[in-house]
Protein backbone atom coordinates (compact mmCIF):
# COMPACT_ATOMS: atom_id res chain seq x y z
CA UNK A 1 170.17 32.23 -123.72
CA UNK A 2 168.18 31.09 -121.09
CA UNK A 3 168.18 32.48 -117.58
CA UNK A 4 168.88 30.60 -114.11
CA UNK A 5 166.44 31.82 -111.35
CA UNK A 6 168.03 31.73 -108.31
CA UNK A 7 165.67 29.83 -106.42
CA UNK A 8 166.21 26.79 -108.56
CA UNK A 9 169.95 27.47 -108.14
CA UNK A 10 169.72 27.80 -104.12
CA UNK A 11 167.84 24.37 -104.00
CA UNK A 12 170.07 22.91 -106.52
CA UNK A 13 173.29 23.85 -104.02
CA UNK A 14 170.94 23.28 -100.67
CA UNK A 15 170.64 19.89 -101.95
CA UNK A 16 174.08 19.07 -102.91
CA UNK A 17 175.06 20.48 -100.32
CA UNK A 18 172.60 18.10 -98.09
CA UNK A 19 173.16 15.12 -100.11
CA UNK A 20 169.56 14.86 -99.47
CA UNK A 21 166.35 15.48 -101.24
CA UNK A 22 164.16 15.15 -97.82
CA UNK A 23 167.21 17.14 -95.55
CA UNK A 24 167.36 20.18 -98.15
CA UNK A 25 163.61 20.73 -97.48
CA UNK A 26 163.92 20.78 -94.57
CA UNK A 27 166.57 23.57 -94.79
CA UNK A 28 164.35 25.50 -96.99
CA UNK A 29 161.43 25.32 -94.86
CA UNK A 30 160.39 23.55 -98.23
CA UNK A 31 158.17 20.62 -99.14
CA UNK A 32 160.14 17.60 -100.55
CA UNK A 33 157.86 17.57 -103.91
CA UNK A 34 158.77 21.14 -104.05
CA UNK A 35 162.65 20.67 -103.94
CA UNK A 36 161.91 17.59 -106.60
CA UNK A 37 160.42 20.25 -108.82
CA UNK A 38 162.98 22.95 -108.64
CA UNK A 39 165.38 20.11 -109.72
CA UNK A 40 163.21 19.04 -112.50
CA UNK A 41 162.76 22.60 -114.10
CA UNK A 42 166.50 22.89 -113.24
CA UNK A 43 167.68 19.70 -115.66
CA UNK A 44 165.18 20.50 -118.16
CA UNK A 45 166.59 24.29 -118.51
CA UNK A 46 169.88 22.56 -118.98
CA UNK A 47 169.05 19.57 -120.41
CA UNK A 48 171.17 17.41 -118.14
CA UNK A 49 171.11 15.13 -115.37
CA UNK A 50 172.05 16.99 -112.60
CA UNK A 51 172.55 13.88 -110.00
CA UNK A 52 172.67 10.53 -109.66
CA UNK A 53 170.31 8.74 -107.23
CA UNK A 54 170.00 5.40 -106.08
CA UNK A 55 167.78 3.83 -103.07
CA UNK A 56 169.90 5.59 -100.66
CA UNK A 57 172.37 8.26 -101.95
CA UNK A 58 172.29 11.22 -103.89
CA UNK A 59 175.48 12.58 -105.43
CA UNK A 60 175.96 15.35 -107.93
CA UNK A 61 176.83 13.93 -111.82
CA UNK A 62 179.53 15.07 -113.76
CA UNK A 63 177.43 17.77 -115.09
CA UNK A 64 176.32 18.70 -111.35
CA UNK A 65 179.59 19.27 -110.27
CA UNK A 66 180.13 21.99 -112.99
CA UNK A 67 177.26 23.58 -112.25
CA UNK A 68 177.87 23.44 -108.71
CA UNK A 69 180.91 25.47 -109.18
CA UNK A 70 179.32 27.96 -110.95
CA UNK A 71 176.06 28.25 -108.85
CA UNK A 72 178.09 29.01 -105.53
CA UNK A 73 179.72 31.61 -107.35
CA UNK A 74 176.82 32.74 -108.74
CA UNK A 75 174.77 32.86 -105.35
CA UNK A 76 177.55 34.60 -103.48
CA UNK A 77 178.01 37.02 -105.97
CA UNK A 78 174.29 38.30 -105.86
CA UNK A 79 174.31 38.36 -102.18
CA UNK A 80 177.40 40.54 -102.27
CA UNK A 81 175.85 42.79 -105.12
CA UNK A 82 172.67 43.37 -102.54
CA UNK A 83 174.87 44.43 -100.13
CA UNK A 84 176.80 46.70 -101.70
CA UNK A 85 173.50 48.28 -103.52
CA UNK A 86 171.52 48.06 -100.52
CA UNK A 87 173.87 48.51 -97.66
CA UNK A 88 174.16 46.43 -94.89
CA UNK A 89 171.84 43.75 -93.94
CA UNK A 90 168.29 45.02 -92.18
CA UNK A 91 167.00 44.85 -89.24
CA UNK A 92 163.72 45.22 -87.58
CA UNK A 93 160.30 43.15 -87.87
CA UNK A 94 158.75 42.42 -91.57
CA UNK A 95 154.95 41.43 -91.27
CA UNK A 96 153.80 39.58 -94.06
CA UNK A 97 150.20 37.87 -94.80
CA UNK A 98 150.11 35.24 -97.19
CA UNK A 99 147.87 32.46 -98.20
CA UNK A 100 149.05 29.04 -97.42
CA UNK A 101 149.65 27.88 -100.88
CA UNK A 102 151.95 30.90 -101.37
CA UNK A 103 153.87 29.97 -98.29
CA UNK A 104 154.71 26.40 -99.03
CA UNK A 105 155.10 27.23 -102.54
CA UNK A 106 158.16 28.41 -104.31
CA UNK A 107 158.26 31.79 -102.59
CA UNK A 108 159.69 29.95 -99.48
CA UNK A 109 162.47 29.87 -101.43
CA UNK A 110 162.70 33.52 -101.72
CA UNK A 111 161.47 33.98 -97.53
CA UNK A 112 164.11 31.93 -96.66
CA UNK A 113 166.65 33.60 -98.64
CA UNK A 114 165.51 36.81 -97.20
CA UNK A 115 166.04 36.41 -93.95
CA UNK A 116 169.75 34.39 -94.07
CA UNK A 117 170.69 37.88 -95.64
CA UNK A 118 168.90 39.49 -93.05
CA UNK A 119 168.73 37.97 -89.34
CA UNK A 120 168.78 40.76 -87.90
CA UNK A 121 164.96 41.38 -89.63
CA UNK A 122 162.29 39.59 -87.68
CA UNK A 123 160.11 37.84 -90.57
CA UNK A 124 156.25 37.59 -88.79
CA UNK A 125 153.92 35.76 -91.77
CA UNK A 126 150.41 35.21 -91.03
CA UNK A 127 148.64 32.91 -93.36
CA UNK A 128 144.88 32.50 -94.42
CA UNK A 129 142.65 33.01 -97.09
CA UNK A 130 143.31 36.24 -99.03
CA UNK A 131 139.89 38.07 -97.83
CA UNK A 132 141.10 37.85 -94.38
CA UNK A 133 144.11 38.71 -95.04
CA UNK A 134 143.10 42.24 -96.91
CA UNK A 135 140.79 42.60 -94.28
CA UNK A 136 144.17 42.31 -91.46
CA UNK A 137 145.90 44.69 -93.31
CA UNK A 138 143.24 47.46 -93.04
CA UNK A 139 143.23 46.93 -89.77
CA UNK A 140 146.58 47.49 -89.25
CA UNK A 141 147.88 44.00 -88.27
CA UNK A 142 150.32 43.41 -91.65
CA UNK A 143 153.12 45.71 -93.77
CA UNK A 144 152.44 43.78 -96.63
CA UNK A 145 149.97 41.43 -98.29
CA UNK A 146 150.80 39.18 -101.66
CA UNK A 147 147.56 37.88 -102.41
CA UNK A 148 144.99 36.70 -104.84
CA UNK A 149 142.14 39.26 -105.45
CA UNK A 150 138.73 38.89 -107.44
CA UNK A 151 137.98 40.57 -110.98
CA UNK A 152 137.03 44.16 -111.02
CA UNK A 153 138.57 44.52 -107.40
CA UNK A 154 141.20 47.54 -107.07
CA UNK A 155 143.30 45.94 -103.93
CA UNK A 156 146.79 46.14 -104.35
CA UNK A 157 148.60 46.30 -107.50
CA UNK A 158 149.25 43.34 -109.70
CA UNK A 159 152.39 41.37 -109.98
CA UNK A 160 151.41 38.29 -112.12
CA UNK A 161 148.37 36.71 -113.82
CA UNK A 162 147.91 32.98 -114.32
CA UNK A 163 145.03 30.83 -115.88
CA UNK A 164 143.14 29.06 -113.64
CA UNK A 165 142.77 25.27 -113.73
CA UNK A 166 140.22 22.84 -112.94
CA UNK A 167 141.98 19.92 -111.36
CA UNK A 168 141.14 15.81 -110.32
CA UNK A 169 142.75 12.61 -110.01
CA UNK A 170 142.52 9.83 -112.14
CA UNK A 171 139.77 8.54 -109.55
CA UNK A 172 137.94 11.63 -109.99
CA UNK A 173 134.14 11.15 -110.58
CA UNK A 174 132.70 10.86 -114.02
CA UNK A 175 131.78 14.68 -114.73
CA UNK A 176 129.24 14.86 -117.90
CA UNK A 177 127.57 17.76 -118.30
CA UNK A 178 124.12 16.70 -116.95
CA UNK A 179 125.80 15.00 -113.33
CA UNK A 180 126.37 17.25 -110.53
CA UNK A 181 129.93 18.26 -110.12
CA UNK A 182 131.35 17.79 -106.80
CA UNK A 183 133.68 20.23 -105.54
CA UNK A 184 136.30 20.51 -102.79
CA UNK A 185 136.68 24.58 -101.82
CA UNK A 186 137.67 26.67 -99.04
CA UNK A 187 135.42 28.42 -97.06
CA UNK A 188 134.51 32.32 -97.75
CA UNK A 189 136.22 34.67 -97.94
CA UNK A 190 138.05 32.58 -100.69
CA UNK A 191 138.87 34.26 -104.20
CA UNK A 192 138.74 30.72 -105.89
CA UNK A 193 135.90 29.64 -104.04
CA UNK A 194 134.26 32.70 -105.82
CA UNK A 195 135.47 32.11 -108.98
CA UNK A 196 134.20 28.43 -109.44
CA UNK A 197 131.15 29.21 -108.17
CA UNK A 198 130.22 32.36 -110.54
CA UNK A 199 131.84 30.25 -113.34
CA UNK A 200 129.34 27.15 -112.94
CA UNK A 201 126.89 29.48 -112.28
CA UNK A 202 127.02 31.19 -115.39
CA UNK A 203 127.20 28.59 -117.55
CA UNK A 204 123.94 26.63 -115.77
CA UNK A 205 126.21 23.48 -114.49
CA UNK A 206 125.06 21.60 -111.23
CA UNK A 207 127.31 21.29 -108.47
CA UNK A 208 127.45 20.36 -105.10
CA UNK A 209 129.74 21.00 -102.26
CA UNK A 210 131.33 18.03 -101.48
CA UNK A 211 134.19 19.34 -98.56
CA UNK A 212 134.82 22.52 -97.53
CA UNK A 213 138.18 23.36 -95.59
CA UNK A 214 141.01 26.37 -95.01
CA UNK A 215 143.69 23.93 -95.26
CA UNK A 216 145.20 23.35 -98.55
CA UNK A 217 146.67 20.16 -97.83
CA UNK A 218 143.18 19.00 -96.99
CA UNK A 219 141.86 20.48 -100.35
CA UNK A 220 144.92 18.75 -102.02
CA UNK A 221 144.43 15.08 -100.71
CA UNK A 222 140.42 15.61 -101.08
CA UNK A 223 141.13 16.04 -104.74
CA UNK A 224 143.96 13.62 -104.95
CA UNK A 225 141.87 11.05 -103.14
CA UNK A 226 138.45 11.78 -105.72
CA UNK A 227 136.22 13.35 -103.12
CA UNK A 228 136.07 16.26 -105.76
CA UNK A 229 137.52 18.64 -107.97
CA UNK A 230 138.82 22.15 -107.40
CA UNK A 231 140.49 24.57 -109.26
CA UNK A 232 144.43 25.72 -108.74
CA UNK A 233 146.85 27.98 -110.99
CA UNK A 234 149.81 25.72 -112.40
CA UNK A 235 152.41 26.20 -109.58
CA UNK A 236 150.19 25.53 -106.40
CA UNK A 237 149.44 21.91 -108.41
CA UNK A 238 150.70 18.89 -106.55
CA UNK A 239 151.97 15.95 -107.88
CA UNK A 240 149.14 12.85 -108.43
CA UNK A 241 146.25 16.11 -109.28
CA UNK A 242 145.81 16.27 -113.03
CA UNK A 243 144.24 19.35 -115.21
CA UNK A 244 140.66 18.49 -115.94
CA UNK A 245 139.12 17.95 -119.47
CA UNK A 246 137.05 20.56 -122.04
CA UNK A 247 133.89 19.54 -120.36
CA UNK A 248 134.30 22.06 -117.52
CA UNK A 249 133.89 25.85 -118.45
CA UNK A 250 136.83 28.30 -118.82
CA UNK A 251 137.90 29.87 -115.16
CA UNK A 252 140.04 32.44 -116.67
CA UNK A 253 143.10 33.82 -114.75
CA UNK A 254 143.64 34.98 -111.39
CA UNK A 255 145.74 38.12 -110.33
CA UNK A 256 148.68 38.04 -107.81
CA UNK A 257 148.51 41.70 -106.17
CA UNK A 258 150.73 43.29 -103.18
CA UNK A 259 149.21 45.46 -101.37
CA UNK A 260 150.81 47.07 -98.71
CA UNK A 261 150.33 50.26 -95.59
CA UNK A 262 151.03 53.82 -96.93
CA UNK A 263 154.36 53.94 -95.05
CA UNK A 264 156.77 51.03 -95.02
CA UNK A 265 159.78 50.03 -92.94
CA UNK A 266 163.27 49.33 -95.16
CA UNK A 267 162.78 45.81 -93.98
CA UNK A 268 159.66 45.63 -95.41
CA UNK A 269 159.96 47.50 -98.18
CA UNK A 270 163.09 45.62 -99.21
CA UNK A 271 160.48 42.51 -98.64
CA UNK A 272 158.50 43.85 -100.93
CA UNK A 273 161.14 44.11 -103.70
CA UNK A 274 162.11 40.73 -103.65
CA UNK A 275 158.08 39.93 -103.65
CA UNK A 276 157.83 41.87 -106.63
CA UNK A 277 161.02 39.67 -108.59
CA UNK A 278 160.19 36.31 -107.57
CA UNK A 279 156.03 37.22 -108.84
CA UNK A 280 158.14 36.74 -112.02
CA UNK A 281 159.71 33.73 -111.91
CA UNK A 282 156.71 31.79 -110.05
């Protein structure tokens, strides 16, 4: 049997709900790709159509309306299980650091969630690049981190591994293994910046450093657009990147991690929880 998350089941009703791809994002503090995907994974686990679409409606099929009935239940009936488990909802301030692909990711799924079953909990999220972010919580300025760390480093504890990809567009430059490979990174402190560099490094290629910028989205369309190539784990890959060929050298995986202050509030430790569950469905 396979298992529902309940992310894919909260966008599925969101957007129902909505009647709208681009008004459900917007709900979710989602992008719209994102909702797309959650609905994608969601027919393929069961193998249906889940709505009907045309130019400028969308409408739940016959199969969507079953499901519909069962997801509300479903939903309402976890939400009343954390209450009764965990008591009432929380209250007080949650400060989490995250990097911006996280954020805009599938765990806003899981934020947003959060804090409808909690508005009494003020939600502060600072994102940046994962360095920084360690660095913030030493100095006292975050409850919790979920971030990426570097090989051999002992921040945090880890939640999830995934392989690292190198990614391009169709219009990416030709890439042989005698040209100089352009590339399209953040800035340091950046654990994939690191990565790709001690990678190509190690295995003697030539590259260059074609862009450099904190923003995702500008990494994204810098990629998308052919400027370069850059390296992502499977979920922070947009639509119009593609996985790169065998000519590029392994990048291995990448830990998640949460790390976290000695002492947490219930708010944020409850945070952390649900952290720790979604890691698993990412």
């Amino acid at each position: 049997m396979r298992p529902l998350p309940s992310e894919l089941l909260r966008t599925f009703v969101t957007v129902a709900h909505a009647a709208s791809f681009t008004a459900a994002a917007e709900q979710l503090y989602l992008s719209q790709s994102t909702v797309s995907q959650h609905i994608r994974r969601l027919e393929e686990l069961m193998g249906q159509s889940l709505f009907e679409r045309d130019t400028r409606n969308v409408r739940l099929s016959p199969i969507g309306e079953t499901l519909h009935r069962y997801a509300v239940r479903i939903l309402q009936l976890m939400d009343e299980a954390m209450t009764s488990v965990c008591g009432p909802p929380l209250n007080g301030t949650a400060r989490l650091g995250l990097p911006e692909d996280f954020a805009s990711s599938r765990l806003a799924t899981v934020l947003t969630s959060f804090v409808q079953r909690n508005p009494e909990v003020e939600l502060v999220i600072r994102t940046g690049l994962s360095g920084e972010l360690f660095r913030e919580l030493d100095e006292g300025r975050h409850d919790l981190v979920f971030a990426k760390r570097l090989s051999g480093s002992r921040r945090g504890y880890v939640v999830r591994t995934e392989p690292l990809h190198w990614c391009g567009s169709a219009t990416t430059p030709a890439r042989g293994a005698d040209l100089v490979l352009p590339l399209a990174v953040h800035p340091e402190p950046s654990i994939t910046r690191t990565r790709i560099f001690e990678t190509l490094q190690a295995a003697g290629r030539p590259y260059r450093v074609a862009l450099v910028s904190s923003s995702v989205a500008v990494i994204h369309a810098a990629v998308i657009a052919g400027l370069g190539v850059s390296a992502f784990t499977d979920y922070a890959m947009p639509e119009g990147m593609i996985r790169l060929g065998e000519d590029l050298p392994d990048l291995g995986t990448l830990e998640y991690v949460i790390d976290r202050k000695p002492s947490l509030s219930k708010a944020a430790e409850a945070l952390e929880h649900e952290l720790v569950e979604a890691a698993k469905t990412l």
